[in-house]
Protein backbone atom coordinates (compact mmCIF):
# COMPACT_ATOMS: atom_id res chain seq x y z
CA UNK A 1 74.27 136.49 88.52
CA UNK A 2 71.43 134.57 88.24
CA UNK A 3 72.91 132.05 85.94
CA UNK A 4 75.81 131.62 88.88
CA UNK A 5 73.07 130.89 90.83
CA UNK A 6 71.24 128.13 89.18
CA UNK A 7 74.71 126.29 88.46
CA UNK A 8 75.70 126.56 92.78
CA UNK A 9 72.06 125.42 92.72
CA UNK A 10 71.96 122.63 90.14
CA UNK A 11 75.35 121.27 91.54
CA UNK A 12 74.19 121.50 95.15
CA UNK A 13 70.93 119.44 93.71
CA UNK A 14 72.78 116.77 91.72
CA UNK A 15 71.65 117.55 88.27
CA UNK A 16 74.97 117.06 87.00
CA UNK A 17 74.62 113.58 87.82
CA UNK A 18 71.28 112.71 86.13
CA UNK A 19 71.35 114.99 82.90
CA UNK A 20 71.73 113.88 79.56
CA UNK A 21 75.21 114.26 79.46
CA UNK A 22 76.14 112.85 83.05
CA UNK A 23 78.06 109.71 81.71
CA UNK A 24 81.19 111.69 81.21
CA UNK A 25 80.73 113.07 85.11
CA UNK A 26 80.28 109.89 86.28
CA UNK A 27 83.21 108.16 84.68
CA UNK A 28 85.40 111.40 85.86
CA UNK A 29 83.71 110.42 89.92
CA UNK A 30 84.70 106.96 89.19
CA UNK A 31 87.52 107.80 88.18
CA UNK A 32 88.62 109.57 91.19
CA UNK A 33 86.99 107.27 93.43
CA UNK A 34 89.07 104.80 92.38
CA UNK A 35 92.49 107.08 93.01
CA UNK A 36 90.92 107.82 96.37
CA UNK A 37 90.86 104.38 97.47
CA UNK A 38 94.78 103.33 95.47
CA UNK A 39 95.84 106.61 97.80
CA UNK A 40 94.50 104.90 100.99
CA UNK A 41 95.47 101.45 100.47
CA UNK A 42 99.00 103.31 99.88
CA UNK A 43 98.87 105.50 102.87
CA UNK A 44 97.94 101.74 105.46
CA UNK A 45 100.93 100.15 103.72
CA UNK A 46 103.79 102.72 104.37
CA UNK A 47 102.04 103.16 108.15
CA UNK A 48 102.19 99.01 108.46
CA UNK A 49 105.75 99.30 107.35
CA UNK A 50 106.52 102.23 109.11
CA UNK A 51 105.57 100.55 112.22
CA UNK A 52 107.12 97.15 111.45
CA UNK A 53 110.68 99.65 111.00
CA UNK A 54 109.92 100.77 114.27
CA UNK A 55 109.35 97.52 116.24
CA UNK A 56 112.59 95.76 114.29
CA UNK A 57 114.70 98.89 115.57
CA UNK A 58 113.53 98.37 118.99
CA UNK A 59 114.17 94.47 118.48
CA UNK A 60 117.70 95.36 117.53
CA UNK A 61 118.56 97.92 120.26
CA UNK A 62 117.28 95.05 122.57
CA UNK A 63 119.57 92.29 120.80
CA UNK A 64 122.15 95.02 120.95
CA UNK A 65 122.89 95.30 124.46
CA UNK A 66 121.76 91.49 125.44
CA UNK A 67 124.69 91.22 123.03
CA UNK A 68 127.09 93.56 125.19
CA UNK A 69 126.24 92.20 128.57
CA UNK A 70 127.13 88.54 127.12
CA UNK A 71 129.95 89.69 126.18
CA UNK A 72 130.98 91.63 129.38
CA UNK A 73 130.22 88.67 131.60
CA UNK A 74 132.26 86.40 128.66
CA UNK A 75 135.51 88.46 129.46
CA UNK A 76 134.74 88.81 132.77
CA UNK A 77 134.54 85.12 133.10
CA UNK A 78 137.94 85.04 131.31
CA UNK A 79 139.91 86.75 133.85
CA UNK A 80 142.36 84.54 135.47
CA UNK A 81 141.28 85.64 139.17
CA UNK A 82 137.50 84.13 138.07
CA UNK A 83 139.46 81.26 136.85
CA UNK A 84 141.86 80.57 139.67
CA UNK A 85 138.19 80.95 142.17
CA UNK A 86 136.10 78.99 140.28
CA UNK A 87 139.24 75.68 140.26
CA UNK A 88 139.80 76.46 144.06
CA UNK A 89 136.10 74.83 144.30
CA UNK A 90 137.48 71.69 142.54
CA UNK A 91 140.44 71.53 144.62
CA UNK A 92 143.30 72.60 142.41
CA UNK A 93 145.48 75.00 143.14
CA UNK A 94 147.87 77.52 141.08
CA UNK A 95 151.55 76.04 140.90
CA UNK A 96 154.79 77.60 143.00
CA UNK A 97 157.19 77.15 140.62
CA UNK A 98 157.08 78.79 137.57
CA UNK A 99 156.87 77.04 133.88
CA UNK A 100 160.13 76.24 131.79
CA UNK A 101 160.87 77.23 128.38
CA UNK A 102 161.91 73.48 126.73
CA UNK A 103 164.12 74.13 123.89
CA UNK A 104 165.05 71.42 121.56
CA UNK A 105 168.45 71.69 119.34
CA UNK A 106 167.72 69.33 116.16
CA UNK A 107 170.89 69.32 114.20
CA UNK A 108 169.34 66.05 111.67
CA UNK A 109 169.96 67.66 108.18
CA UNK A 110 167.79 66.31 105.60
């Protein structure tokens, strides 16, 4: 047990770090050091992109229904009782008679 003890001990202490052999510990700390800091850089990226996802599918639900109210006022500008109201300002007027079909007979054979 008391050999347990001195290695908690020594570890709590840092002798692993300044012992003979400590260049192999140190290169293994590095080592992982080095992962640590790959594993955050990582971890801010996906969040950055995460959140970028986030604000373009906002951006689109926004585009989305600027896009349907367009187009509801478009066809709702089409509509021939907008039409016939907004010419009645300009003084024309929708005609009494109805159109005629026009047919024309050729009977020039080439």
């Amino acid at each position: 047990m008391s050999k347990v003890k001195n290695t908690i001990y020594g570890f709590l202490r840092g002798s692993f770090l300044v012992n003979e052999n400590s260049f192999r510990n140190w290169r293994f700390i590095l080592f992982v050091v080095v992962l640590m800091l790959v594993m955050i850089g990582s971890s801010h990226s996906s969040d950055k992109k995460v959140m970028q996802i986030a604000k373009l599918n906002k951006e689109i639900k926004e585009l989305r229904t600027e896009f349907v109210d367009t187009r509801s006022i478009a066809m709702r500008m089409k509509l021939e009782s907008t039409i016939k109201k907004n010419v009645e300002n300009m003084g024309l007027i929708p005609s009494e008679t109805p159109p005629q079909v026009i047919k024309v007979v050729s009977n020039k054979v080439n």
